[in-house]
N, C-alpha and C. Protein backbone atom coordinates (compact mmCIF):
# COMPACT_ATOMS: atom_id res chain seq x y z
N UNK A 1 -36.47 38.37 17.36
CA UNK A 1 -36.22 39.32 18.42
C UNK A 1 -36.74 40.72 18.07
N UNK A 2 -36.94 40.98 16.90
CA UNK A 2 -37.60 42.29 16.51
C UNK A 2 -36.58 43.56 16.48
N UNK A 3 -35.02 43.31 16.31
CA UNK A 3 -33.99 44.32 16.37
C UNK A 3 -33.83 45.06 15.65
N UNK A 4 -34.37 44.07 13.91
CA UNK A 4 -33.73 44.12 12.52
C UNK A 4 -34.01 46.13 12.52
N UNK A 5 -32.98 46.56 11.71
CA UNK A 5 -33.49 47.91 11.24
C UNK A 5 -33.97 48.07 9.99
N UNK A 6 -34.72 49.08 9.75
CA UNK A 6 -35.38 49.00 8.30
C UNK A 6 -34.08 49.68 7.72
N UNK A 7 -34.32 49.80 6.35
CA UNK A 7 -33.64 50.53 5.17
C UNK A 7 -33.29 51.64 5.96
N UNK A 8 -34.45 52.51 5.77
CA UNK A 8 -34.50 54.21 6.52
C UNK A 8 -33.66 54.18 7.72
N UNK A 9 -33.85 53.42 8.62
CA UNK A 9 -32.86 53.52 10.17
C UNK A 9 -31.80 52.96 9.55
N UNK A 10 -31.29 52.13 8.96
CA UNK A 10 -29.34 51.70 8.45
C UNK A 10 -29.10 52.99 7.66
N UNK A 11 -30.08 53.27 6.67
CA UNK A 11 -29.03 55.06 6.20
C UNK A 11 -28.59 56.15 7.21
N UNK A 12 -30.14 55.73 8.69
CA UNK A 12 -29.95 57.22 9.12
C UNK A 12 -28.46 57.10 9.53
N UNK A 13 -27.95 55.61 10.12
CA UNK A 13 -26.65 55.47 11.19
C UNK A 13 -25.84 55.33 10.20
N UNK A 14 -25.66 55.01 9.39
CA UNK A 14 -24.85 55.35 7.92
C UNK A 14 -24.05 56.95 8.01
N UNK A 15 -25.29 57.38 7.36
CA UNK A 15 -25.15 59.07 7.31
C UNK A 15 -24.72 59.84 8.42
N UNK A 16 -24.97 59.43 9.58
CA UNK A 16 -24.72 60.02 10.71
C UNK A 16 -22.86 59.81 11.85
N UNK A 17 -23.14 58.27 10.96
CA UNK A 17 -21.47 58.08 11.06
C UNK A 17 -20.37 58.81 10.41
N UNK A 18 -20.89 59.03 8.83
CA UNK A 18 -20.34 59.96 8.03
C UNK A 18 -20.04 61.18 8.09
N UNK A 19 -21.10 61.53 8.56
CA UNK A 19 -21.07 63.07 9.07
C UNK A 19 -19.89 63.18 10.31
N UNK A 20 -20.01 62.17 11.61
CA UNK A 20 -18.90 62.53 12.74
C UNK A 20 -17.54 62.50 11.99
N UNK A 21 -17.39 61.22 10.98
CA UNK A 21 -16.02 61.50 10.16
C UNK A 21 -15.39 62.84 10.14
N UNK A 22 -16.13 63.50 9.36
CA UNK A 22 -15.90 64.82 9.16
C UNK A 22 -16.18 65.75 10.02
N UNK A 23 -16.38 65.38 11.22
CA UNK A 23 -16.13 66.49 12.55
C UNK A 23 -17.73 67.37 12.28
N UNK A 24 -18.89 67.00 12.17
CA UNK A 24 -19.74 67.37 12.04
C UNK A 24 -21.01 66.88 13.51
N UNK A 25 -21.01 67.81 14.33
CA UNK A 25 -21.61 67.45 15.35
C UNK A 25 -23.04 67.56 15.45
N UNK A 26 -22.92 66.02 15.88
CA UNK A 26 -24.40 65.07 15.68
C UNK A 26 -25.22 65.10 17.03
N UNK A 27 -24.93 66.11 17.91
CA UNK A 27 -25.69 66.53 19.35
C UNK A 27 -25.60 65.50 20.08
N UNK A 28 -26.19 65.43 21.34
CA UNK A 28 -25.69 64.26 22.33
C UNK A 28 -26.37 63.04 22.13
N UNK A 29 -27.00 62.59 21.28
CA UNK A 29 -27.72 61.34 21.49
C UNK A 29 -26.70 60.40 20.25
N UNK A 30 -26.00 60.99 19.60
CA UNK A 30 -25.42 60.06 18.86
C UNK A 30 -23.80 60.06 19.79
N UNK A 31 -23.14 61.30 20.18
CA UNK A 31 -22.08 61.19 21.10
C UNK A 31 -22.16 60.26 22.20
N UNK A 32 -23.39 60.00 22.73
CA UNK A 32 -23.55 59.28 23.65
C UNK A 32 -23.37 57.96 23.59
N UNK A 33 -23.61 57.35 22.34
CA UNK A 33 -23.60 55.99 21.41
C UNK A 33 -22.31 55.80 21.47
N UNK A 34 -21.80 56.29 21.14
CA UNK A 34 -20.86 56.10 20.61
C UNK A 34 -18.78 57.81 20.35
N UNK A 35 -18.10 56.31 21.50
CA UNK A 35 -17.15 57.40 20.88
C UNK A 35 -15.61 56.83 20.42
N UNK A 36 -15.48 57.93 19.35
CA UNK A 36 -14.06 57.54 19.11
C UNK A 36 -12.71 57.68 19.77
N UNK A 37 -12.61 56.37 19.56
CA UNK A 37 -11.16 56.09 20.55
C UNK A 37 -9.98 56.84 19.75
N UNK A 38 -9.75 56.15 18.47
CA UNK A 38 -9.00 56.44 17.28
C UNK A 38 -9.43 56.32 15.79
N UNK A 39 -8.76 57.65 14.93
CA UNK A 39 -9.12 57.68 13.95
C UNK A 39 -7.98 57.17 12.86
N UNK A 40 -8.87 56.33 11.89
CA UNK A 40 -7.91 55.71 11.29
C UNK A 40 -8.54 55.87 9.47
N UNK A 41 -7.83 55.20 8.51
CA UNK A 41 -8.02 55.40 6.98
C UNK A 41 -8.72 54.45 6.81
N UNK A 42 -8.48 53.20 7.55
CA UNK A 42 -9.22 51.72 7.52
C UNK A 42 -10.42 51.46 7.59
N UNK A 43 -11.09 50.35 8.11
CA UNK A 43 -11.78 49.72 8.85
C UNK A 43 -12.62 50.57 9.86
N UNK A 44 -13.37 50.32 10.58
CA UNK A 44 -13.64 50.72 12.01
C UNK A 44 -14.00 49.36 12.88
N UNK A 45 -13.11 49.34 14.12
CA UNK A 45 -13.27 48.10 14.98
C UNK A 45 -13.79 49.08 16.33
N UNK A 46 -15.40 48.77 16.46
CA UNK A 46 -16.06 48.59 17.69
C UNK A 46 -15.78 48.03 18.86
N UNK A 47 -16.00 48.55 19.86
CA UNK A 47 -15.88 47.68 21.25
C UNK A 47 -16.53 48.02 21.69
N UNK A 48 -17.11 47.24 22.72
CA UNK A 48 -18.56 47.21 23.55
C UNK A 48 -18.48 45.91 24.84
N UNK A 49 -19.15 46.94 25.99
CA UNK A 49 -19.19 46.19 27.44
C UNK A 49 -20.36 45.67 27.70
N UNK A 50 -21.09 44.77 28.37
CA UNK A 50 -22.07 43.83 28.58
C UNK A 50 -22.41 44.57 29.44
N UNK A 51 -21.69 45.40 30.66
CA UNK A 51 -21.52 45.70 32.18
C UNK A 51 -22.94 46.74 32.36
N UNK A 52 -24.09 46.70 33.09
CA UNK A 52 -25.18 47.10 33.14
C UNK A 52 -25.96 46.91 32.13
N UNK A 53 -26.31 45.93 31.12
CA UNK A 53 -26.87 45.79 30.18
C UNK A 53 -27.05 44.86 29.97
N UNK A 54 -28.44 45.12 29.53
CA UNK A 54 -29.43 43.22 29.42
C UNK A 54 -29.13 42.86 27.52
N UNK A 55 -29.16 41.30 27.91
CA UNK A 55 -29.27 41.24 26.33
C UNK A 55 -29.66 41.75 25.19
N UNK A 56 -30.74 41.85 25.68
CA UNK A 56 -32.00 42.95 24.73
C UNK A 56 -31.03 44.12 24.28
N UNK A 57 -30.33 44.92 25.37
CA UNK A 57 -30.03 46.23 25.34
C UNK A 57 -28.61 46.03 24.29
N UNK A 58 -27.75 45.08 24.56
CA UNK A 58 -26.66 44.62 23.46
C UNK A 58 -27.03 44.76 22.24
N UNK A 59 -27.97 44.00 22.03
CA UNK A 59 -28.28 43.36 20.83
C UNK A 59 -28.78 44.30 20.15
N UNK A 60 -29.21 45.41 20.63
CA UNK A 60 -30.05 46.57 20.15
C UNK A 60 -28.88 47.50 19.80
N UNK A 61 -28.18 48.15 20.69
CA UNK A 61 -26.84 48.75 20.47
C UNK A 61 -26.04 47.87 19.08
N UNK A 62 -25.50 46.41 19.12
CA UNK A 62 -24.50 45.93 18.11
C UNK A 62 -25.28 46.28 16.71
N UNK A 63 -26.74 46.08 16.62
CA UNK A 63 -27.49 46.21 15.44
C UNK A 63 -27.53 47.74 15.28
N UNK A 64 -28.11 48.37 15.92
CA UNK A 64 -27.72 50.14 15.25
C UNK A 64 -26.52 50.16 14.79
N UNK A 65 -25.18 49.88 15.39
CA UNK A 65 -23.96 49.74 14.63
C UNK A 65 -23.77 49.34 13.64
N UNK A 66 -24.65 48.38 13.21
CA UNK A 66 -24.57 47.31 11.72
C UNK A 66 -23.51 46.52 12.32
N UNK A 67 -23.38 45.48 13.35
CA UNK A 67 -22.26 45.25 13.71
C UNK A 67 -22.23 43.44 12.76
N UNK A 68 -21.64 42.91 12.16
CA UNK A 68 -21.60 42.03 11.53
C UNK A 68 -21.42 40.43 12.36
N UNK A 69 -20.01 41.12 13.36
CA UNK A 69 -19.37 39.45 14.15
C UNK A 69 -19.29 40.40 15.35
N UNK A 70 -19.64 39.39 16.45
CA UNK A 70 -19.23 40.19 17.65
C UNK A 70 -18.31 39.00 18.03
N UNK A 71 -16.71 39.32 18.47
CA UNK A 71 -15.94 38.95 18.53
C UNK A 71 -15.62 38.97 20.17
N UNK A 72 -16.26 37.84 21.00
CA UNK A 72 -15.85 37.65 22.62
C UNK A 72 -14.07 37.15 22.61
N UNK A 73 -13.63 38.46 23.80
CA UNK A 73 -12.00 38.40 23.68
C UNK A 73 -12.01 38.33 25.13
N UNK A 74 -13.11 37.48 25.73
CA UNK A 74 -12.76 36.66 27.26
C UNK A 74 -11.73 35.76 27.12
N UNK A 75 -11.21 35.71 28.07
CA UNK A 75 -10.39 34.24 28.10
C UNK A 75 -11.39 33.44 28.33
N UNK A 76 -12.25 33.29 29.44
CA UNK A 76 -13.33 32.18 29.72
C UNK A 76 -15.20 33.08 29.43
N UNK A 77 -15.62 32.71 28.47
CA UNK A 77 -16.99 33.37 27.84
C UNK A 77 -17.87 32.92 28.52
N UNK A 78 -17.45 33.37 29.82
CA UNK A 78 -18.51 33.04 31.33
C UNK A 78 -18.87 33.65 32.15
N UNK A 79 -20.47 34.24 32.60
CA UNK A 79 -21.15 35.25 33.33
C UNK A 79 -21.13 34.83 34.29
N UNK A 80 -21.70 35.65 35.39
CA UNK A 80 -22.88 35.35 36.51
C UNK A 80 -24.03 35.87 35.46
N UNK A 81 -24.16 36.34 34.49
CA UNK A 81 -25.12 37.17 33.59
C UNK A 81 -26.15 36.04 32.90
N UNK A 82 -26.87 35.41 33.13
CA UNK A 82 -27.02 34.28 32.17
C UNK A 82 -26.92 34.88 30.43
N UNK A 83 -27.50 36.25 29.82
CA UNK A 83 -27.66 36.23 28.33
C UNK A 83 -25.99 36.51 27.72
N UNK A 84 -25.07 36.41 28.93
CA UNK A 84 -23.67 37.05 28.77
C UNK A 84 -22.77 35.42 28.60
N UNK A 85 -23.44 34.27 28.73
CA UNK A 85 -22.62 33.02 28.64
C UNK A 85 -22.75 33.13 27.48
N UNK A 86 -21.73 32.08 26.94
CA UNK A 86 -21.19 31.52 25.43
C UNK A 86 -22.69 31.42 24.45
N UNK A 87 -23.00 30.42 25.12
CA UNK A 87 -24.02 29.71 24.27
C UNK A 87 -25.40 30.81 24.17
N UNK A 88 -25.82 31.53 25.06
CA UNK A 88 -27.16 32.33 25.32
C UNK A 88 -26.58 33.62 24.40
N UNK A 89 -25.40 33.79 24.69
CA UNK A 89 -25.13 35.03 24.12
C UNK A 89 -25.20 34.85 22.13
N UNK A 90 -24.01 33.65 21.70
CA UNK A 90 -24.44 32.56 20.65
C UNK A 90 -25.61 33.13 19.89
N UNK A 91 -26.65 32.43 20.70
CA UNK A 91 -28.09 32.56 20.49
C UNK A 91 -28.35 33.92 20.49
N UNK A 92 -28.45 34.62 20.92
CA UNK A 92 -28.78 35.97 20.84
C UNK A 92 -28.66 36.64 19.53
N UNK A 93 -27.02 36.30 19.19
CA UNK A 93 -26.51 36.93 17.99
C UNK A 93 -26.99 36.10 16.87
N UNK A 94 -26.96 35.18 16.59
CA UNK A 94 -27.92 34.23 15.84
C UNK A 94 -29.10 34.84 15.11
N UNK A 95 -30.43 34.87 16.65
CA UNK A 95 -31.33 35.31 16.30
C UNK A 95 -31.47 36.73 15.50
N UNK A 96 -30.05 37.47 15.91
CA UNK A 96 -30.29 38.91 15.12
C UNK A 96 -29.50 39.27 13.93
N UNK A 97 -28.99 37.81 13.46
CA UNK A 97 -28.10 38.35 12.19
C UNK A 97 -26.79 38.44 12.34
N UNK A 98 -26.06 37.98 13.98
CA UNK A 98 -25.15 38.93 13.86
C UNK A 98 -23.91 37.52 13.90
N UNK A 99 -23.10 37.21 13.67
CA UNK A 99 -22.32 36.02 13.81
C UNK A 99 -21.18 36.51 15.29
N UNK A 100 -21.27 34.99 15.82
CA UNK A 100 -20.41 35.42 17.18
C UNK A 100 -19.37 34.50 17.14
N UNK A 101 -18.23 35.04 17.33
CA UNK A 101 -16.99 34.43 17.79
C UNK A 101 -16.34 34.29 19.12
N UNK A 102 -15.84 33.43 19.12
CA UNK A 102 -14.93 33.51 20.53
C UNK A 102 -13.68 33.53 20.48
N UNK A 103 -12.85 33.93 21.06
CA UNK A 103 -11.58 34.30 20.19
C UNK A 103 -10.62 34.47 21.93
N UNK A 104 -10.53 33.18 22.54
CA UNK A 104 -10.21 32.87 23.98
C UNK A 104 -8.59 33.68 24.04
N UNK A 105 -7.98 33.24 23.19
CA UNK A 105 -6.43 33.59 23.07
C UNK A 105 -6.52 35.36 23.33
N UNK A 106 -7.40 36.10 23.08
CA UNK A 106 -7.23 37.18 23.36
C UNK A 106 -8.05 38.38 24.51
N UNK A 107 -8.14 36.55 25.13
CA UNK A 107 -8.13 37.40 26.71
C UNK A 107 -7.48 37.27 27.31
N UNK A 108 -7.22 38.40 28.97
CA UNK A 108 -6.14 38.18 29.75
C UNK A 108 -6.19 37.13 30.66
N UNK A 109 -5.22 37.22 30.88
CA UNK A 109 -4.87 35.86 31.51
C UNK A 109 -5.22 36.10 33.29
N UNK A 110 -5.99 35.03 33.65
CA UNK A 110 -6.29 34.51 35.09
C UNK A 110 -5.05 35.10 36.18
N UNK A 111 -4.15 35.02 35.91
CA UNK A 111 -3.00 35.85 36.75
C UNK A 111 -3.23 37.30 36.44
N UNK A 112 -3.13 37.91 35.12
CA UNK A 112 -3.09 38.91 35.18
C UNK A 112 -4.48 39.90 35.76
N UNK A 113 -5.47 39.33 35.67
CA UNK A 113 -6.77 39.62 36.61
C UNK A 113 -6.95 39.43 37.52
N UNK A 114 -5.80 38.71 38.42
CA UNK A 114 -6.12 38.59 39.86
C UNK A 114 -5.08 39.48 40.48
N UNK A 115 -3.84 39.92 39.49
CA UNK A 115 -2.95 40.75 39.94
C UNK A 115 -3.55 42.11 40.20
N UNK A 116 -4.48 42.38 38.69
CA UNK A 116 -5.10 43.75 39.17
C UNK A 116 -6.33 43.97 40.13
N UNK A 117 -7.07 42.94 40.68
CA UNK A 117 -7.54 42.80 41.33
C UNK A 117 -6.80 43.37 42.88
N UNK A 118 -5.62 42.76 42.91
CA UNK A 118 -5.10 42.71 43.99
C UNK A 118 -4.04 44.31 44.14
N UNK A 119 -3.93 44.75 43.21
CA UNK A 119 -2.72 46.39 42.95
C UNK A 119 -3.93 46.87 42.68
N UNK A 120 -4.97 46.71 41.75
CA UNK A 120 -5.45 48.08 40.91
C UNK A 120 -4.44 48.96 40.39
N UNK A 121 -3.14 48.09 39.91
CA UNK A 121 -2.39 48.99 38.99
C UNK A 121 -2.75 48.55 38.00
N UNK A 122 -3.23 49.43 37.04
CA UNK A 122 -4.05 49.48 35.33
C UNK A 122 -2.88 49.75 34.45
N UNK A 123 -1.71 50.69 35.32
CA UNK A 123 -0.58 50.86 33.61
C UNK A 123 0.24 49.46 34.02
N UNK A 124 0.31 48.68 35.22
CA UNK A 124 1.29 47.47 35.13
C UNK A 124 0.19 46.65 34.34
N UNK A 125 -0.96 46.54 34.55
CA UNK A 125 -1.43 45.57 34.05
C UNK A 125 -2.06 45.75 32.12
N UNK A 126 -2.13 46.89 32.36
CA UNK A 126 -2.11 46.75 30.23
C UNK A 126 -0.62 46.62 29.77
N UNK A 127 0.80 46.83 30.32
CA UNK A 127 2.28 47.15 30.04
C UNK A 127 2.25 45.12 29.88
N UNK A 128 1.76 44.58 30.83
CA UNK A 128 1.88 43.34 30.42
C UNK A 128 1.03 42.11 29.76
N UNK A 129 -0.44 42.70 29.56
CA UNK A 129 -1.37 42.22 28.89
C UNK A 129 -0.82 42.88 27.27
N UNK A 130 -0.30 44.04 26.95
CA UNK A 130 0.34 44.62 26.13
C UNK A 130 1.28 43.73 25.24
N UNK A 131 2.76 43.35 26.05
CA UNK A 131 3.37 42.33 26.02
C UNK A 131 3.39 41.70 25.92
N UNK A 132 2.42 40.94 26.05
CA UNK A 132 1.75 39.23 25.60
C UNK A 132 1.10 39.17 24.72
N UNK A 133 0.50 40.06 24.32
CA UNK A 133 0.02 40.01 22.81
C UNK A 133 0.69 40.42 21.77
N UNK A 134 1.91 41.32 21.83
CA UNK A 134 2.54 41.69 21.09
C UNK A 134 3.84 40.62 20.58
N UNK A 135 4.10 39.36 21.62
CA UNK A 135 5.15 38.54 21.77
C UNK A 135 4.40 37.17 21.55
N UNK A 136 2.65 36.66 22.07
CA UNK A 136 2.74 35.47 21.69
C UNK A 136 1.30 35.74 20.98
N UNK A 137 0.74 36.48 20.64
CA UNK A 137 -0.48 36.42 20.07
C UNK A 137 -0.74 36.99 18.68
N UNK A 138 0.37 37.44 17.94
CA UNK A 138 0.91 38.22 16.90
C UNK A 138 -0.14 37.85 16.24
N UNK A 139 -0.21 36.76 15.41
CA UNK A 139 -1.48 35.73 14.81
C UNK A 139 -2.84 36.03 14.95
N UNK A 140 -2.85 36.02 16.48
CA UNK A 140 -4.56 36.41 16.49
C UNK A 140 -4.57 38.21 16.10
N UNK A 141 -3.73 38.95 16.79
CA UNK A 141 -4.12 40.06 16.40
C UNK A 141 -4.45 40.57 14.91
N UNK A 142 -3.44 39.58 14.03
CA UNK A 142 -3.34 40.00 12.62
C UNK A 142 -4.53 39.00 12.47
N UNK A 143 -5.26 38.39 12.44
CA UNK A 143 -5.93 37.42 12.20
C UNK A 143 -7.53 38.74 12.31
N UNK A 144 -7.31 39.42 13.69
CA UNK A 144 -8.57 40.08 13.95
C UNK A 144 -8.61 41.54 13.24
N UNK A 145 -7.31 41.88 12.59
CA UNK A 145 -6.89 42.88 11.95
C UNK A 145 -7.46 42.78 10.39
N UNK A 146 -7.16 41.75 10.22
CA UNK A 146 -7.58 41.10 8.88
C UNK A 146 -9.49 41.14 8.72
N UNK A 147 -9.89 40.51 9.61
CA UNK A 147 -11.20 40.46 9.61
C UNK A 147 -12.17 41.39 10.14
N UNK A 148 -11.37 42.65 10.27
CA UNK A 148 -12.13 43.76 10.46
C UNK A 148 -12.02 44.51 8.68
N UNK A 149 -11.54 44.08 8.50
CA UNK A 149 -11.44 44.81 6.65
C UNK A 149 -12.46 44.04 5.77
N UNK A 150 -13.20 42.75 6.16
CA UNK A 150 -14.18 42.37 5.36
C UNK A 150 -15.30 42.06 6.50
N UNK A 151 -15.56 42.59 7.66
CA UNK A 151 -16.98 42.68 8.28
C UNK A 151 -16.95 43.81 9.32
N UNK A 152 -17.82 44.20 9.68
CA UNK A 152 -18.04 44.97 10.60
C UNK A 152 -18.43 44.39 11.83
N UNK A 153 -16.88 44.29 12.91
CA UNK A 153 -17.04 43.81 13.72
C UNK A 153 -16.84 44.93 15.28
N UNK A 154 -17.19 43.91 16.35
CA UNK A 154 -17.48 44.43 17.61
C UNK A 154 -16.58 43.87 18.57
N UNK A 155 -16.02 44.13 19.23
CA UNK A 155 -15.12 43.47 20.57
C UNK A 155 -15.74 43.44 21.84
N UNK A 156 -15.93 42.10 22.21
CA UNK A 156 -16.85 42.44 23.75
C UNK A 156 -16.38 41.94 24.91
N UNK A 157 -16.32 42.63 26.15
CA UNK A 157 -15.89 41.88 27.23
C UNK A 157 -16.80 42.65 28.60
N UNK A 158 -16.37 42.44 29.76
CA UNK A 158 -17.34 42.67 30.97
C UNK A 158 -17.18 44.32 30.63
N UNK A 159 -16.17 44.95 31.03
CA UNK A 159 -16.51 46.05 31.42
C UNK A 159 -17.03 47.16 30.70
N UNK A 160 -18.08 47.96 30.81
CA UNK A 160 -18.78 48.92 30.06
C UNK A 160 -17.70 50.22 29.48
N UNK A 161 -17.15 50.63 30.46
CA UNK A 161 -16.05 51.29 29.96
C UNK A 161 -14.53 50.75 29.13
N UNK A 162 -14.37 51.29 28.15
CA UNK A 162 -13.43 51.23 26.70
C UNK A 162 -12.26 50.86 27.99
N UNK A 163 -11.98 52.27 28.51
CA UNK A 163 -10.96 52.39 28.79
C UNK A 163 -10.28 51.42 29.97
N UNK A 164 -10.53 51.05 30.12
CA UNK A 164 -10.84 49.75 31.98
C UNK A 164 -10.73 48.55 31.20
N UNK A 165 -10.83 47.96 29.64
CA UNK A 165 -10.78 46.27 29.88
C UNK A 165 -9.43 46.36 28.32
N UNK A 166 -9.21 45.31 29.04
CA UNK A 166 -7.89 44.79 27.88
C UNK A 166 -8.32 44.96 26.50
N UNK A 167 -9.90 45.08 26.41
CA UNK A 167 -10.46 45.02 24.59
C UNK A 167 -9.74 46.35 24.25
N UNK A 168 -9.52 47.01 24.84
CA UNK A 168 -9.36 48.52 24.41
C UNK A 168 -7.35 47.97 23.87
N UNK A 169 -6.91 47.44 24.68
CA UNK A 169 -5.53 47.31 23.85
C UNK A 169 -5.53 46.22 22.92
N UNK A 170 -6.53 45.78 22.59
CA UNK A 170 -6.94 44.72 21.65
C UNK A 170 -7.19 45.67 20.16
N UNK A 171 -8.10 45.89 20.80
CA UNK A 171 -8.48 46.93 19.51
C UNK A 171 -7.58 47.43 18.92
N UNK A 172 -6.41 48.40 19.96
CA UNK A 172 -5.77 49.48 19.82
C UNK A 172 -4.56 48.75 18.54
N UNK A 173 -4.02 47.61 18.99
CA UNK A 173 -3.23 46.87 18.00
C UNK A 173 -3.71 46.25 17.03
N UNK A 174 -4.72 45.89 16.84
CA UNK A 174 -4.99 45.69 15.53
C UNK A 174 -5.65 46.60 14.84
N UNK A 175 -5.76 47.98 15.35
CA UNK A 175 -6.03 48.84 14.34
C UNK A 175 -5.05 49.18 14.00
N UNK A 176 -3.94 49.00 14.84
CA UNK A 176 -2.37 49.65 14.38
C UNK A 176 -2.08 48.66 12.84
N UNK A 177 -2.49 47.70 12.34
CA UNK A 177 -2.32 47.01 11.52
C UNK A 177 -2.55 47.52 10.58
N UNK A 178 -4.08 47.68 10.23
CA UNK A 178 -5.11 48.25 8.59
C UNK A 178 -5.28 49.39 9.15
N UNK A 179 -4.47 50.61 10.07
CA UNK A 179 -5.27 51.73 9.70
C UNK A 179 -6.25 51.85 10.40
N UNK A 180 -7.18 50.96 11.09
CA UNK A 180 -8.70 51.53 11.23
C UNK A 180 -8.91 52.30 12.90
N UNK A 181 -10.28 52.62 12.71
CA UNK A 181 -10.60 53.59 13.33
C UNK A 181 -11.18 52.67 14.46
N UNK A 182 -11.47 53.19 16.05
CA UNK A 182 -11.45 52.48 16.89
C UNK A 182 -12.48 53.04 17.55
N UNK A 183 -14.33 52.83 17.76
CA UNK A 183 -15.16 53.30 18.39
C UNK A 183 -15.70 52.45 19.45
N UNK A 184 -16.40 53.11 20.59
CA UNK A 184 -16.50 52.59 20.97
C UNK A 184 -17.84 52.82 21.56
N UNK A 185 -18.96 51.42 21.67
CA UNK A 185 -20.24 51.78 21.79
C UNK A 185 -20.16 51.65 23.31
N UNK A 186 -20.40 53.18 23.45
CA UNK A 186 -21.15 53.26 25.00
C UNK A 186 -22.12 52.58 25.61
């Protein structure tokens, strides 16, 4: 696919990550990449939306990240997108190094997406996507908590914005676990 970065481009996003650590402003083309949700001592767990973006454009974004596993937290890992299905997407990450998971248990549930569909209430519907992970998914969260401390991983689901899909309270609890820091690629 031609994504790989050389040496020189992984230090520059290295160094440049380092630098935002420390509140050192990296002008708009790296703010734009990327922003922090939460800062933590840990880890850093990525999240990232498919939503206006071609495969190509993913795959290009997860690799500037150095992103290791991209971790799909659909309940069902199914487009109208064709490079956004299981298997194409799979392949994608494959071809670029990057290992993909599916991790079904920590998406919302078919009721709870047709509820907000139907209210567009967003605080009823994270208060109980919230709730359900905190009461029956304990496991996976610590499971994804865990495996953000030995790879550098990514959380992906439809919507482009952090703040709009359940990954964002995904994230948010298992960084509550190790500490880590919670970005999110624009």
């Amino acid at each position: 696919m031609g994504h790989y970065l050389d040496d020189n481009a992984k230090r520059r996003v290295r160094n440049a990550k380092s630098l935002e650590a420390f509140g050192v402003d990296l002008g708009d083309s790296f703010s734009e990449r990327y922003r922090t949700i939460r800062k933590g001592e840990g880890p850093t767990i990525y999240t990232v939306g498919y939503e206006r973006r071609s495969g190509d454009d993913l795959i290009s974004a997860l690799v500037d990240a150095q992103i290791e596993v991209l971790v799909d937290v659909r309940q069902k890992p199914f487009s109208r997108k064709p490079d956004f299905r299981k298997v194409a997407l799979a392949t994608l990450c494959d071809e670029s190094g990057i290992r993909y998971e599916t991790w079904t248990r920590l998406g919302s549930t078919q009721h709870q997406r047709e509820s907000l569909r139907e209210t567009g209430d967003y605080t009823r519907f994270y208060r109980l996507f919230r709730d359900l992970m905190k009461r029956g998914r304990k496991n996976e969260i610590r499971a994804l908590a865990d495996l953000s401390a030995t790879a550098t991983i990514a959380l992906i689901c439809y919507e482009r914005a952090h703040d709009e899909c359940h990954r964002s309270v995904v994230a948010e609890l298992a960084a509550e676990l190790c500490d880590a820091s919670v970005v999110a690629i624009t």
